[in-house]
C-alpha atoms as a PDB file:
ATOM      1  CA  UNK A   1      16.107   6.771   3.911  1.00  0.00           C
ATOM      2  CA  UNK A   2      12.166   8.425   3.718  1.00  0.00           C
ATOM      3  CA  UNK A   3       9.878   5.789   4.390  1.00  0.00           C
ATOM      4  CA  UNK A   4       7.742   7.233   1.727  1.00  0.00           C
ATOM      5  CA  UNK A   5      10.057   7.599  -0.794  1.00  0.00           C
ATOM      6  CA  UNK A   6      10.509   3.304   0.007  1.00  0.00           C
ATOM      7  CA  UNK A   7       7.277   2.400  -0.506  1.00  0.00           C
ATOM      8  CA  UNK A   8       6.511   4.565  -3.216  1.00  0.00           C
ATOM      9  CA  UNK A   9       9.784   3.188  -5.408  1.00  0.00           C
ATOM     10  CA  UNK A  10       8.637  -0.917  -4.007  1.00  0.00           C
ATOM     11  CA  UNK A  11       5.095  -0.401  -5.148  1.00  0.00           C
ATOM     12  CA  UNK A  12       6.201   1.312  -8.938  1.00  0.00           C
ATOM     13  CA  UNK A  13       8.090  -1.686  -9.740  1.00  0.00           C
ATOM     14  CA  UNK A  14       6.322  -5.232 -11.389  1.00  0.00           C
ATOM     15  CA  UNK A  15       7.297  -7.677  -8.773  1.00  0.00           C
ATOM     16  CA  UNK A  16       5.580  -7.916  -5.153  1.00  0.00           C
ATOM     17  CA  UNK A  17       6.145 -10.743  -3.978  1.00  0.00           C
ATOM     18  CA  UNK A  18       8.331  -9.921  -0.651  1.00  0.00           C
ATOM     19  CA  UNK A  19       9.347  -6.673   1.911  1.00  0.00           C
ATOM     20  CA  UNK A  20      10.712  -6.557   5.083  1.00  0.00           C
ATOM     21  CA  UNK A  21      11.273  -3.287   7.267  1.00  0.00           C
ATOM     22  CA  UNK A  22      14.102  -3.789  10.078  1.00  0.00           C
ATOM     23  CA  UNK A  23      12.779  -0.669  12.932  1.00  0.00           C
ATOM     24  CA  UNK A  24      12.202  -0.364  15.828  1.00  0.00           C
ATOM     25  CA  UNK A  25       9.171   1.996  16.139  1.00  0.00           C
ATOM     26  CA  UNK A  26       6.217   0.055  15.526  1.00  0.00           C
ATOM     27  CA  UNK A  27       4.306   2.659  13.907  1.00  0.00           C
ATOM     28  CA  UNK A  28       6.629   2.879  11.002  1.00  0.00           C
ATOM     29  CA  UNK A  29       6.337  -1.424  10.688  1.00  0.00           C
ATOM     30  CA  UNK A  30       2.695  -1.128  10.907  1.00  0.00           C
ATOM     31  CA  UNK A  31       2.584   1.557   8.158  1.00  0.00           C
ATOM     32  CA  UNK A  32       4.723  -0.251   6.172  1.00  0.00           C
ATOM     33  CA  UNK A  33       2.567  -3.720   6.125  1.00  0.00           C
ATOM     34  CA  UNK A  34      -0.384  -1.406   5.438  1.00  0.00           C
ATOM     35  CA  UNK A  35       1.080   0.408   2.056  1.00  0.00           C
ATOM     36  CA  UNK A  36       3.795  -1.918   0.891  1.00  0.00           C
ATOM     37  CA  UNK A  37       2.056  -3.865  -2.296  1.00  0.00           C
ATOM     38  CA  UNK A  38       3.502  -7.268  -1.637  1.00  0.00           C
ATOM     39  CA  UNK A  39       2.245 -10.828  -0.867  1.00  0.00           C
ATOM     40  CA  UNK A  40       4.322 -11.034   2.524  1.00  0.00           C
ATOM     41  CA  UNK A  41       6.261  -8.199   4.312  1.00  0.00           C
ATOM     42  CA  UNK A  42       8.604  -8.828   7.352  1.00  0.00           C
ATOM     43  CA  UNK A  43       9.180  -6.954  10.196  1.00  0.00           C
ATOM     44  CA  UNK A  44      12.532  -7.470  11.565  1.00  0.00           C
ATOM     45  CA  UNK A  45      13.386 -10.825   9.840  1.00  0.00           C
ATOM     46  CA  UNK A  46      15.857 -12.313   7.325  1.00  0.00           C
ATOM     47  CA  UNK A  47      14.352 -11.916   3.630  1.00  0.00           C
ATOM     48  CA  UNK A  48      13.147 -15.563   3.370  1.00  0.00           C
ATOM     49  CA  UNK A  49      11.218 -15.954   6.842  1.00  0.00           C
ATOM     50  CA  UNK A  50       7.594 -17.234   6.725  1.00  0.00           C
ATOM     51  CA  UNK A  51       6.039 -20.122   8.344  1.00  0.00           C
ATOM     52  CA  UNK A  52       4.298 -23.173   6.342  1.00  0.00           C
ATOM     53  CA  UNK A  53       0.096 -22.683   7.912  1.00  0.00           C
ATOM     54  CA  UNK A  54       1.038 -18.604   6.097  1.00  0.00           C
ATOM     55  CA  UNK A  55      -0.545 -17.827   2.460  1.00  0.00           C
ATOM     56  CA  UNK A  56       2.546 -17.266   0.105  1.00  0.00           C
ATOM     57  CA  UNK A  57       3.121 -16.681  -3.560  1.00  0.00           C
ATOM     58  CA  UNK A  58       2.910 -12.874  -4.530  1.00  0.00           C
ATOM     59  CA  UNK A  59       1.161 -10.638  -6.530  1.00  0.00           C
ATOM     60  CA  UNK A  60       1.425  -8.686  -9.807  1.00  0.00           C
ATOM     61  CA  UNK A  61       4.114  -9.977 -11.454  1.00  0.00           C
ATOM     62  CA  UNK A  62       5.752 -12.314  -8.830  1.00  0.00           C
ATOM     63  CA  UNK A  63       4.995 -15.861  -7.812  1.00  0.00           C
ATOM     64  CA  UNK A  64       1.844 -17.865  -9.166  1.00  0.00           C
ATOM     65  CA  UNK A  65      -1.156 -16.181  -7.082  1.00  0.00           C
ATOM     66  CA  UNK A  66      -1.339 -17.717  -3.230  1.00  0.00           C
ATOM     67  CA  UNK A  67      -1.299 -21.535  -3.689  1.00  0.00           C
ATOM     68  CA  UNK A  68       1.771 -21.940  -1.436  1.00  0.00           C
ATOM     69  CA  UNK A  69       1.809 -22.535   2.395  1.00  0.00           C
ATOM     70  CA  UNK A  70      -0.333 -26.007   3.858  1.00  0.00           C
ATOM     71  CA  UNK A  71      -3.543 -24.456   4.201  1.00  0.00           C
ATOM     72  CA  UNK A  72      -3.327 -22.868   0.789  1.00  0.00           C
ATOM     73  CA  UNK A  73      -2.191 -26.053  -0.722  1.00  0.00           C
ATOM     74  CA  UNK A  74      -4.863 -27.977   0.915  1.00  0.00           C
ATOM     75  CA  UNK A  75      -7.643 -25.537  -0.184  1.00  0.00           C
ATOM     76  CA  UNK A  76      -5.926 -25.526  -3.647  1.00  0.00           C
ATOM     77  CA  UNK A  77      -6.441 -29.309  -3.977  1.00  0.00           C
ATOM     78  CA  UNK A  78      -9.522 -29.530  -1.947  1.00  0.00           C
ATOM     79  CA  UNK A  79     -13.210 -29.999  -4.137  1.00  0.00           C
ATOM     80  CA  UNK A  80     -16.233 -28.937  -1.997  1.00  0.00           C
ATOM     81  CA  UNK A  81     -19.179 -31.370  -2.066  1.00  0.00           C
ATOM     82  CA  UNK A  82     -22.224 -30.840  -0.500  1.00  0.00           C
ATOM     83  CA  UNK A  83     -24.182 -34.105   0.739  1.00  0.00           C
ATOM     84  CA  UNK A  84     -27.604 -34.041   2.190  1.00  0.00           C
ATOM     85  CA  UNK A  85     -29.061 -37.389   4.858  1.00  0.00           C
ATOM     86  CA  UNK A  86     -32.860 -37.897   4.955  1.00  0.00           C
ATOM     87  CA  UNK A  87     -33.498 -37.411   8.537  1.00  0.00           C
END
């Protein structure tokens, strides 16, 4: 299949929340993390591969925004304060 044709019928849809690309020329991977419209995209992985520290949740009409993932969560749940000492 046309890489371009790919990522031009991916991006027209509603969803983004996932791609993968299985290749091995590294330009083509590259590419496709560059263009592909879509919270995560996996180069040479199974479909559900991410780690826990990684942002995940999607965009457009996929997912709830990036609030998934341990440093997401803990920034999610997290309230700044600012404190100042006297000396």
């Amino acid at each position: 299949a046309d890489l371009d044709a790919a990522i031009a019928y991916y991006n027209s849809g509603p969803f983004a929340l996932s791609t993968g690309i299985v290749t091995t020329n590294l330009d083509l991977a590259l590419r496709a993390c560059r263009e592909l419209q879509s919270g995560t995209t996996n180069v040479n992985e199974v479909p559900g591969y991410r780690l826990e520290m990684t942002p995940f949740g999607g965009t457009r009409d996929s997912g709830l925004g990036i609030k998934e993932g341990v440093t997401e969560a803990t920034r999610f749940m997290t309230n700044i304060k600012t404190f100042s000492l006297p000396w």
